[in-house]
Protein backbone atom coordinates (compact mmCIF):
# COMPACT_ATOMS: atom_id res chain seq x y z
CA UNK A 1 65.50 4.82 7.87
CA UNK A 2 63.78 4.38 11.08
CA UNK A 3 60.21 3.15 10.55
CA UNK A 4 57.68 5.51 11.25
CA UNK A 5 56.17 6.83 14.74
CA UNK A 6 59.15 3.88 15.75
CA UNK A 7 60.94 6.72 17.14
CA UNK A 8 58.17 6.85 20.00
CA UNK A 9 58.42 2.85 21.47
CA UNK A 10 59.38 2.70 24.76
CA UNK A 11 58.12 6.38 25.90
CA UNK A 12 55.92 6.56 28.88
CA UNK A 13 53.89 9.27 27.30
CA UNK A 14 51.36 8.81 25.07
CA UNK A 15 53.05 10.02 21.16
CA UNK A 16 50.32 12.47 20.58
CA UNK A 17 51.19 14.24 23.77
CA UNK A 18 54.39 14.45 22.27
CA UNK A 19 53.61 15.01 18.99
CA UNK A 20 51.29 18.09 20.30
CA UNK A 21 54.17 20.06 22.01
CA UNK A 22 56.59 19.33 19.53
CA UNK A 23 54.03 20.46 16.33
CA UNK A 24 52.63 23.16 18.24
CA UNK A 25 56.78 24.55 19.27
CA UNK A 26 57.74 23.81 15.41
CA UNK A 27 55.20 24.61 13.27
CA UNK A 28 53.64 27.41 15.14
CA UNK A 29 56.38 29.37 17.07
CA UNK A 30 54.66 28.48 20.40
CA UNK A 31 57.12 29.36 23.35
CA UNK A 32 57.35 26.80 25.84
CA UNK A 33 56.11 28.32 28.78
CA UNK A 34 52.52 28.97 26.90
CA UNK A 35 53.16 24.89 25.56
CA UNK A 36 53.41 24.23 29.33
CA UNK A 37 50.62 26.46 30.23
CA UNK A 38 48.26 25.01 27.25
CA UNK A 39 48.64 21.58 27.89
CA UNK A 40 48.16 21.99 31.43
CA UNK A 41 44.85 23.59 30.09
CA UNK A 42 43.85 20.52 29.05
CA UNK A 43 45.29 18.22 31.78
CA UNK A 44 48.62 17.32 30.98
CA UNK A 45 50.97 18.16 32.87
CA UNK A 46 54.62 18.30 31.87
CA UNK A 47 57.47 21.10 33.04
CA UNK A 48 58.28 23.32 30.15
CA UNK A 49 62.07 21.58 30.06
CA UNK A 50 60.50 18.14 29.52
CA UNK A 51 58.97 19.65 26.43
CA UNK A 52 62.41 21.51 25.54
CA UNK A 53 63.61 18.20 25.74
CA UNK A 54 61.15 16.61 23.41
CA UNK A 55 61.56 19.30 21.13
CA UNK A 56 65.61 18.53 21.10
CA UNK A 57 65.29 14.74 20.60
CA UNK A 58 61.92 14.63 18.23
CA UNK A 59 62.22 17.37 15.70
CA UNK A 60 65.18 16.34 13.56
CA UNK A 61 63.49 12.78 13.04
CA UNK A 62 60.14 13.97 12.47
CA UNK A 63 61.27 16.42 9.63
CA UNK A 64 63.46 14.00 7.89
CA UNK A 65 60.95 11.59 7.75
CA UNK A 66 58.33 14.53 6.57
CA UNK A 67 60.29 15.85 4.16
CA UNK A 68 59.92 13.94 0.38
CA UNK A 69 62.37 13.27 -2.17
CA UNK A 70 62.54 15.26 -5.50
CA UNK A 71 60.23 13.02 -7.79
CA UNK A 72 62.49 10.96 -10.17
CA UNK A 73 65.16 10.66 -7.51
């Protein structure tokens, strides 16, 4: 299993930028034009595709490694 937040090394942006847009597409439904348009909000500024991307590449890792095991297993 790849170590935790290890999925981030070598990214030029900062993992809680990433983190953000992905949490805010997966857990709350956010589209990602109004991702785009909220983060630029709050000066960062990355095209809606970028965050597509992010969303594409991040999501599967981060809910394997949030998901737990039965207990006893």
């Amino acid at each position: 299993m790849i170590e935790p937040m290890a999925i981030f090394s070598g990214r030029r942006v900062p993992r809680e930028v990433i983190l953000w847009a992905v949490r805010g597409y997966c857990r709350y439904g956010i589209n990602y034009r109004d991702l785009e348009e909220m983060m630029t909000e709050r000066g960062v500024r990355f095209d809606r595709t970028t965050i597509y991307r992010w969303v594409q590449k991040y999501a599967p890792e981060l809910d394997k490694q949030t998901r737990r095991s039965p207990a006893g297993t």
